[in-house]
PDB file of N, CA and C in Angstrom:
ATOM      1  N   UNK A   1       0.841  -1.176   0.000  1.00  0.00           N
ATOM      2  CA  UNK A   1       0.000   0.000   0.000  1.00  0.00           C
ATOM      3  C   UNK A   1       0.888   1.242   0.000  1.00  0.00           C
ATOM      4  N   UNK A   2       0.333   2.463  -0.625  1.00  0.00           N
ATOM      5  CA  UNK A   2       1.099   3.527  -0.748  1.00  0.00           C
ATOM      6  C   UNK A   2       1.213   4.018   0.574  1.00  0.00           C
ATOM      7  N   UNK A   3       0.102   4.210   1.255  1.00  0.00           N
ATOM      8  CA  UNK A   3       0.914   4.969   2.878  1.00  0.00           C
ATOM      9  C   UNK A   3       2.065   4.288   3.310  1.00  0.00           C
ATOM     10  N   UNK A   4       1.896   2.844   3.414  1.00  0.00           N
ATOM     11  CA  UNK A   4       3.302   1.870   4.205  1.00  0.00           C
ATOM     12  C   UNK A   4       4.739   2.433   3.386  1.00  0.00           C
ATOM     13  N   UNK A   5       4.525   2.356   2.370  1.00  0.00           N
ATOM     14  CA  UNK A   5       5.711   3.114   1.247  1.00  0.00           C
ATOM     15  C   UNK A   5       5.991   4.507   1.803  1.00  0.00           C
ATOM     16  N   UNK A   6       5.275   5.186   1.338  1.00  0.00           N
ATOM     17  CA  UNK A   6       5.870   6.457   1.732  1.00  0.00           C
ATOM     18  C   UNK A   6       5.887   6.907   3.561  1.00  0.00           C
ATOM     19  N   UNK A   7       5.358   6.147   4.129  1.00  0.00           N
ATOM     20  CA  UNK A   7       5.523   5.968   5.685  1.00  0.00           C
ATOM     21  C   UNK A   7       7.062   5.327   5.651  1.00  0.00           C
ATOM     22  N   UNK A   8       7.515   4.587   5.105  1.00  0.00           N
ATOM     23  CA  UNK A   8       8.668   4.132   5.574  1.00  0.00           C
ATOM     24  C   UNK A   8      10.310   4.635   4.657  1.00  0.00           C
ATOM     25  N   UNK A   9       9.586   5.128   3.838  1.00  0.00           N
ATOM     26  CA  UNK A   9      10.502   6.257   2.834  1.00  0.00           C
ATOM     27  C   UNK A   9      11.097   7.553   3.967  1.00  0.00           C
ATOM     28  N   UNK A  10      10.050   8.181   4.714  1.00  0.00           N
ATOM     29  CA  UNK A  10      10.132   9.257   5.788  1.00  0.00           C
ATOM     30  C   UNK A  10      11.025   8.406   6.955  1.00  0.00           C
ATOM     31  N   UNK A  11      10.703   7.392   7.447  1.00  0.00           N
ATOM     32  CA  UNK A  11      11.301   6.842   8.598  1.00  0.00           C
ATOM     33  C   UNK A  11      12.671   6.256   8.249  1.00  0.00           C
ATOM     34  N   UNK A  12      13.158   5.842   7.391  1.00  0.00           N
ATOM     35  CA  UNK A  12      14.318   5.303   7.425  1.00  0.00           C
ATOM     36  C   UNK A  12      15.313   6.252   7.246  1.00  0.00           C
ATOM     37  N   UNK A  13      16.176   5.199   8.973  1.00  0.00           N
ATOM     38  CA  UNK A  13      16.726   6.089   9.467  1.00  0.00           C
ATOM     39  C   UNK A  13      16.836   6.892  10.591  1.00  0.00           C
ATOM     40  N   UNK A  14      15.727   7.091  10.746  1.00  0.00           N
ATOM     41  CA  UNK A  14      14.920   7.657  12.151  1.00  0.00           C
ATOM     42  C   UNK A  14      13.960   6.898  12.984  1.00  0.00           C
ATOM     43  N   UNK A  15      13.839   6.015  12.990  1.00  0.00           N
ATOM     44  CA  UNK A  15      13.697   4.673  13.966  1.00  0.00           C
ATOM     45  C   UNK A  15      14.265   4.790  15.416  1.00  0.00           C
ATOM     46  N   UNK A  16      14.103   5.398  16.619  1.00  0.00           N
ATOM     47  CA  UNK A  16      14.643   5.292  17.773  1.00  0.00           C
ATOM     48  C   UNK A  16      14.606   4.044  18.544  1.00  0.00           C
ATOM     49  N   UNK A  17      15.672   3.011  19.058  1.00  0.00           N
ATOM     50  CA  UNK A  17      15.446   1.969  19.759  1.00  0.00           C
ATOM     51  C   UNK A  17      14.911   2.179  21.137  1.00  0.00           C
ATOM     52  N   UNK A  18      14.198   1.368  21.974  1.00  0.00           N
ATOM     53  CA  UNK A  18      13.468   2.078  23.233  1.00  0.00           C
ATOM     54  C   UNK A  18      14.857   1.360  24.074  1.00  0.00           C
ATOM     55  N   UNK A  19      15.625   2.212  24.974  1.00  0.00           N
ATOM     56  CA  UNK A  19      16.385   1.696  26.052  1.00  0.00           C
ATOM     57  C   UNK A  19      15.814   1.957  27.455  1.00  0.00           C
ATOM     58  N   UNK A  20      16.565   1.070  27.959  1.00  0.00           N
ATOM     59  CA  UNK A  20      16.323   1.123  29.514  1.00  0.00           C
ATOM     60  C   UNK A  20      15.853   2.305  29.969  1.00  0.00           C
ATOM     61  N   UNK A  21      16.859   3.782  30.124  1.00  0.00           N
ATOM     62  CA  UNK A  21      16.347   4.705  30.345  1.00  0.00           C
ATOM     63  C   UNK A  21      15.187   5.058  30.089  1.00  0.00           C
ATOM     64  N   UNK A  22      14.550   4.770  28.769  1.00  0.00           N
ATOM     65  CA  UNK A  22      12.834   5.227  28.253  1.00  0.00           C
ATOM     66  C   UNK A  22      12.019   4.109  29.250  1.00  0.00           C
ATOM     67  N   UNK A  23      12.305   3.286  29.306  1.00  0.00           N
ATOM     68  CA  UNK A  23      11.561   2.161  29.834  1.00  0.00           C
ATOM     69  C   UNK A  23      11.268   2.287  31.540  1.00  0.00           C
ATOM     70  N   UNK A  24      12.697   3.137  32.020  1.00  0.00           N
ATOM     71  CA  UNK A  24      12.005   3.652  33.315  1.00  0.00           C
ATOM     72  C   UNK A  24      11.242   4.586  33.585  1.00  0.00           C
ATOM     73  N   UNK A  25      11.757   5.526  32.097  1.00  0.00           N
ATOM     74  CA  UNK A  25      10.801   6.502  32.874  1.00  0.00           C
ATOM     75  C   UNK A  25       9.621   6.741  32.007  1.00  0.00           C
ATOM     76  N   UNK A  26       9.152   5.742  31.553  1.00  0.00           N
ATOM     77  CA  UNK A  26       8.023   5.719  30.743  1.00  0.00           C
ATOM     78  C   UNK A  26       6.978   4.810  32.186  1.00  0.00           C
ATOM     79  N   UNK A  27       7.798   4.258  32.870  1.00  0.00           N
ATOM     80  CA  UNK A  27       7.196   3.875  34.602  1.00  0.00           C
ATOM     81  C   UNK A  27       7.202   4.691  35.437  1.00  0.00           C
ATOM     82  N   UNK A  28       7.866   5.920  35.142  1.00  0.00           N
ATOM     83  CA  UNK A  28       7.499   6.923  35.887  1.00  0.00           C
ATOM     84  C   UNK A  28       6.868   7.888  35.956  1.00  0.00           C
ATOM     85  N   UNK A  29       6.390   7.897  34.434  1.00  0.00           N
ATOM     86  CA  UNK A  29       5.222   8.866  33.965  1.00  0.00           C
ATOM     87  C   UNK A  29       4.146   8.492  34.123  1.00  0.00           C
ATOM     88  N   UNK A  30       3.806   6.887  33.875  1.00  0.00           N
ATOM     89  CA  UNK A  30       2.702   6.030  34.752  1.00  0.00           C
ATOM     90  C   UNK A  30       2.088   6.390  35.968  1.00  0.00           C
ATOM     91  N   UNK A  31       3.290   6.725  36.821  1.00  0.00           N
ATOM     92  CA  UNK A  31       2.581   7.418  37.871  1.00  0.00           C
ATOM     93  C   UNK A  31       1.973   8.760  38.234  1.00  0.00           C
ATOM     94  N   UNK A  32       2.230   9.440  37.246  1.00  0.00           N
ATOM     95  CA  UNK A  32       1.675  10.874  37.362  1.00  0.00           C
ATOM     96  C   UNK A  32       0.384  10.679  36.831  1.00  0.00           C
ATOM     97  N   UNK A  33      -0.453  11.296  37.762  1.00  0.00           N
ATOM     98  CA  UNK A  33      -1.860  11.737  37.604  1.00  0.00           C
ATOM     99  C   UNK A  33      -1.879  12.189  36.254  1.00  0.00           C
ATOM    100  N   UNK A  34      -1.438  13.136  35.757  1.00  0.00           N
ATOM    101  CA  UNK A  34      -1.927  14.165  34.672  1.00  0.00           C
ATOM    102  C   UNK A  34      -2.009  13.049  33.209  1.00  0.00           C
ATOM    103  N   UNK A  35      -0.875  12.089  33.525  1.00  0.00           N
ATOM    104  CA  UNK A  35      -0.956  11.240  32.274  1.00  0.00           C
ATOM    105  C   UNK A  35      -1.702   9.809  32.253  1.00  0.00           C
ATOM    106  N   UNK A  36      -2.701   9.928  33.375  1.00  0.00           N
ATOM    107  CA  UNK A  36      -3.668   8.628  33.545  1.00  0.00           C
ATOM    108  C   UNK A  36      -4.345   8.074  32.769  1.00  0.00           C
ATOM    109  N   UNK A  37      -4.541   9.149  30.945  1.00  0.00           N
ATOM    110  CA  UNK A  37      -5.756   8.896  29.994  1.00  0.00           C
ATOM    111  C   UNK A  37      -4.088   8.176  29.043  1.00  0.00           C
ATOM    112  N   UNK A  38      -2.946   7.965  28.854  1.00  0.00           N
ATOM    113  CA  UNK A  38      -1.845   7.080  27.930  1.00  0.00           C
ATOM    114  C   UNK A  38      -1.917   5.885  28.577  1.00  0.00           C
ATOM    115  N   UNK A  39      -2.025   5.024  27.024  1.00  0.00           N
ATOM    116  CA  UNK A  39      -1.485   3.443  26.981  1.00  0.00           C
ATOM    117  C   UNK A  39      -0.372   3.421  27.444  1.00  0.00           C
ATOM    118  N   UNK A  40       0.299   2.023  27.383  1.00  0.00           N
ATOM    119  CA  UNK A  40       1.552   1.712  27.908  1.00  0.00           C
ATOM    120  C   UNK A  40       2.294   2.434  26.999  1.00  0.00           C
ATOM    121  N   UNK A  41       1.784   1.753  25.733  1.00  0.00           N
ATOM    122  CA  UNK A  41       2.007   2.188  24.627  1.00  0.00           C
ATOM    123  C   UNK A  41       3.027   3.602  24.646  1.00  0.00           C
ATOM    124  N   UNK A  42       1.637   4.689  24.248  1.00  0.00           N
ATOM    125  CA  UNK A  42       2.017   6.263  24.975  1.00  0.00           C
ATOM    126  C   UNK A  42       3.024   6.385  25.533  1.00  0.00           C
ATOM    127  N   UNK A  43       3.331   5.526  27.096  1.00  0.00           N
ATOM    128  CA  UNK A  43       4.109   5.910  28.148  1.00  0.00           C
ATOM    129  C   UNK A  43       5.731   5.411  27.000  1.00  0.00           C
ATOM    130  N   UNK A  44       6.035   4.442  26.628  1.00  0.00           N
ATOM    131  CA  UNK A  44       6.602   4.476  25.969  1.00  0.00           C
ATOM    132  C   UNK A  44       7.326   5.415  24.671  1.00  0.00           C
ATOM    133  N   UNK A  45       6.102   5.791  23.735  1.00  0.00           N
ATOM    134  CA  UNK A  45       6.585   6.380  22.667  1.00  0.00           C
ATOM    135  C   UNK A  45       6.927   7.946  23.588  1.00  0.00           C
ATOM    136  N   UNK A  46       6.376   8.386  24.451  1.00  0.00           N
ATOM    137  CA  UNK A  46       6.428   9.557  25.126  1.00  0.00           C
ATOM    138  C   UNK A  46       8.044   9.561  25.674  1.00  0.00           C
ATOM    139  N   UNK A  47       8.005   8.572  26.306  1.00  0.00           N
ATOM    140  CA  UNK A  47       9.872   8.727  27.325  1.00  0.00           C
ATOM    141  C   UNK A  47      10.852   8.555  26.059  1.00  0.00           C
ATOM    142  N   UNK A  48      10.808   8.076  25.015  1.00  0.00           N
ATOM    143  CA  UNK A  48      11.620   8.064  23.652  1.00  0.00           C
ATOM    144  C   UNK A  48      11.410   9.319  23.466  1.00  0.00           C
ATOM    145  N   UNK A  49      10.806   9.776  23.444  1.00  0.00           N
ATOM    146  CA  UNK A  49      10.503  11.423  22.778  1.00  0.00           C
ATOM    147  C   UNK A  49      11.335  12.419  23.781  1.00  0.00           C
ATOM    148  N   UNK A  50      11.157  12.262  24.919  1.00  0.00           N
ATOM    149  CA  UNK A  50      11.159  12.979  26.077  1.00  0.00           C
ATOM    150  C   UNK A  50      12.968  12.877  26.531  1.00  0.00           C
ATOM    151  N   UNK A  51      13.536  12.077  26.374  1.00  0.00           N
ATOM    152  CA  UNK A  51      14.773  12.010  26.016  1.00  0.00           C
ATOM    153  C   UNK A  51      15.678  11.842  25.061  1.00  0.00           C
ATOM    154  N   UNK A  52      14.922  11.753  24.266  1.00  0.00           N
ATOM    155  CA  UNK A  52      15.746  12.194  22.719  1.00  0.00           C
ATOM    156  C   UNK A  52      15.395  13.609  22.355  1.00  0.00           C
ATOM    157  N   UNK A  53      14.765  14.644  23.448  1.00  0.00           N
ATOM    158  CA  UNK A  53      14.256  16.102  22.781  1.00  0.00           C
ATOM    159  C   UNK A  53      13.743  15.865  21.631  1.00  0.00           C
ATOM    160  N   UNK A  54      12.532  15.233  21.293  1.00  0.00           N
ATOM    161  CA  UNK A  54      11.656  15.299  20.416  1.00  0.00           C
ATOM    162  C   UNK A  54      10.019  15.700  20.854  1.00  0.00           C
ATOM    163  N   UNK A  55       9.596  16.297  19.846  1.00  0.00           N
ATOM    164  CA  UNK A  55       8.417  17.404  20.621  1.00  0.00           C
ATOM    165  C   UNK A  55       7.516  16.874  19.346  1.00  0.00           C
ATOM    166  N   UNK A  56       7.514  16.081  18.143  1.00  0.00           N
ATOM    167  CA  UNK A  56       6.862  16.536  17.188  1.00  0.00           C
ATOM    168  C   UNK A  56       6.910  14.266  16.921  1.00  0.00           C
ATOM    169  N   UNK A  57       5.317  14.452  17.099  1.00  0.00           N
ATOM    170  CA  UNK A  57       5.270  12.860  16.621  1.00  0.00           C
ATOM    171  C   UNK A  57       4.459  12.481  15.379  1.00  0.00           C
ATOM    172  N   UNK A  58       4.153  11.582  14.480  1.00  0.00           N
ATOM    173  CA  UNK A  58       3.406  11.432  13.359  1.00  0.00           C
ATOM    174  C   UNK A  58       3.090  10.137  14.251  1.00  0.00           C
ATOM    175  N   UNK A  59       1.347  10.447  14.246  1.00  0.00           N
ATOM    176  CA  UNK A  59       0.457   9.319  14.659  1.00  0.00           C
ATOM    177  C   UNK A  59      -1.249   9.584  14.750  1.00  0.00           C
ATOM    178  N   UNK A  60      -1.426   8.864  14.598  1.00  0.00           N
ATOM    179  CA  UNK A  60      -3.442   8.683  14.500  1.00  0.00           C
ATOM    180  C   UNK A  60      -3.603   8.206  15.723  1.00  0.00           C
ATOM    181  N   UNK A  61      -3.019   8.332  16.735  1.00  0.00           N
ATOM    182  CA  UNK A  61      -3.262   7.800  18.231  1.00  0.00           C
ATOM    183  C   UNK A  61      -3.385   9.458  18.923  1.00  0.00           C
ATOM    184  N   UNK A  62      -4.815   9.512  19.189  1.00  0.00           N
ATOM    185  CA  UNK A  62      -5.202  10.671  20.179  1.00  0.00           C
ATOM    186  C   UNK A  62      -4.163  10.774  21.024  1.00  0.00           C
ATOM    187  N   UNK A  63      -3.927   9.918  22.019  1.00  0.00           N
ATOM    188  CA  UNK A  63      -3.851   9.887  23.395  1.00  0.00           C
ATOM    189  C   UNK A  63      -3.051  11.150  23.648  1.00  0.00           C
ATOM    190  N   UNK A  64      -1.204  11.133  23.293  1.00  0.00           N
ATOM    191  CA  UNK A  64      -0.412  12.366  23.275  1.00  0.00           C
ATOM    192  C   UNK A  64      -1.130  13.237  23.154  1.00  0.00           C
ATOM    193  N   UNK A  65      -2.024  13.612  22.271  1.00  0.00           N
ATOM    194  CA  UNK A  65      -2.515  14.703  21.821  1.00  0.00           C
ATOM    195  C   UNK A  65      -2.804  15.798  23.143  1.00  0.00           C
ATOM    196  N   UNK A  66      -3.072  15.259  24.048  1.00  0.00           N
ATOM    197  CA  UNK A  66      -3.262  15.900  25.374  1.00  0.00           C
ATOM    198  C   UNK A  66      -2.081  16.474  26.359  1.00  0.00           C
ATOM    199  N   UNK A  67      -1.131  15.585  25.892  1.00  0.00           N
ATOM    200  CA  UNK A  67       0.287  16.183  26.713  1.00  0.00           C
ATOM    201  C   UNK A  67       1.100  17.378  26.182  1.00  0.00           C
ATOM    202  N   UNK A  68       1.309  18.339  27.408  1.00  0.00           N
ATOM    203  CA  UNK A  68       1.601  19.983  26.968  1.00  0.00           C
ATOM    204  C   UNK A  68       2.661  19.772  26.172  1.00  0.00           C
ATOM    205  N   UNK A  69       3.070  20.440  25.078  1.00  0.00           N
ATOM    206  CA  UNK A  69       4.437  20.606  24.365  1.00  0.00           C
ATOM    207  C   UNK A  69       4.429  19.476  23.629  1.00  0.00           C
ATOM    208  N   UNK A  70       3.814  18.249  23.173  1.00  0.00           N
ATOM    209  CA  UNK A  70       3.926  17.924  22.336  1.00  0.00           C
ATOM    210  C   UNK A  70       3.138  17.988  21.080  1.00  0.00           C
ATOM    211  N   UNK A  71       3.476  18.000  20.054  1.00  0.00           N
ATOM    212  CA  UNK A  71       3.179  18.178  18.779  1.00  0.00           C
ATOM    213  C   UNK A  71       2.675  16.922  17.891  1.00  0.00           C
ATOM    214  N   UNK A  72       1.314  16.640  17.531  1.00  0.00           N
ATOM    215  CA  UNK A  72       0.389  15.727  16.590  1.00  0.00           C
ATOM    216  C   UNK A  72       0.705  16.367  15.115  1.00  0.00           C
ATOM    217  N   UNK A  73       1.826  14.832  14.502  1.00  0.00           N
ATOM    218  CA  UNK A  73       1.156  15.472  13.148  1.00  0.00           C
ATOM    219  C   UNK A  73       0.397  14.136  12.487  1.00  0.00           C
ATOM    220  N   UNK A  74      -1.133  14.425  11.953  1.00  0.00           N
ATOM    221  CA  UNK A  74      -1.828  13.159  11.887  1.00  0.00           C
ATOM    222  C   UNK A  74      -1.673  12.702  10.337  1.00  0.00           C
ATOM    223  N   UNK A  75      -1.550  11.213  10.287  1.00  0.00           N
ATOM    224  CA  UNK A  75      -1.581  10.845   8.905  1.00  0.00           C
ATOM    225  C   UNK A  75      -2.973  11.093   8.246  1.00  0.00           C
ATOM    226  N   UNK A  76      -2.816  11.272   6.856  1.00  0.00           N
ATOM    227  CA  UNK A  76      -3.870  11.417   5.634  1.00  0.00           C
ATOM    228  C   UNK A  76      -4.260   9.964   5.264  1.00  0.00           C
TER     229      UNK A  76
END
């Protein structure tokens, strides 16, 4: 399909692996109240973001959409 194509034309390359560090503190964002409405999921792609200084995600998943300073850009 053409999205998977040109979805992975944009990404290669830019693929972040999730390490330990994301993985704790994607358990530590778990615990904050404010982020009670993110999947694990979320808690994940969020602590990758959150320590790699990335503010700007491409996804059709609401959830982020609610957390201050980050940036939804939604697929077509």
């Amino acid at each position: 399909m053409q999205v998977f194509d040109l979805f992975s034309a944009i990404m290669d390359g830019a693929v972040l692996p999730i390490r330990h560090p994301d993985v704790s503190l994607a358990r530590k964002l778990s615990e904050e109240e404010t982020h009670a409405h993110l999947s694990p999921r979320d808690f994940v792609h969020l602590a990758v973001m959150l320590n790699n200084d990335i503010s700007c995600i491409v996804t059709a998943d609401q959830g982020l959409a609610r957390v201050p300073g980050i940036k939804i850009i939604y697929p077509r």
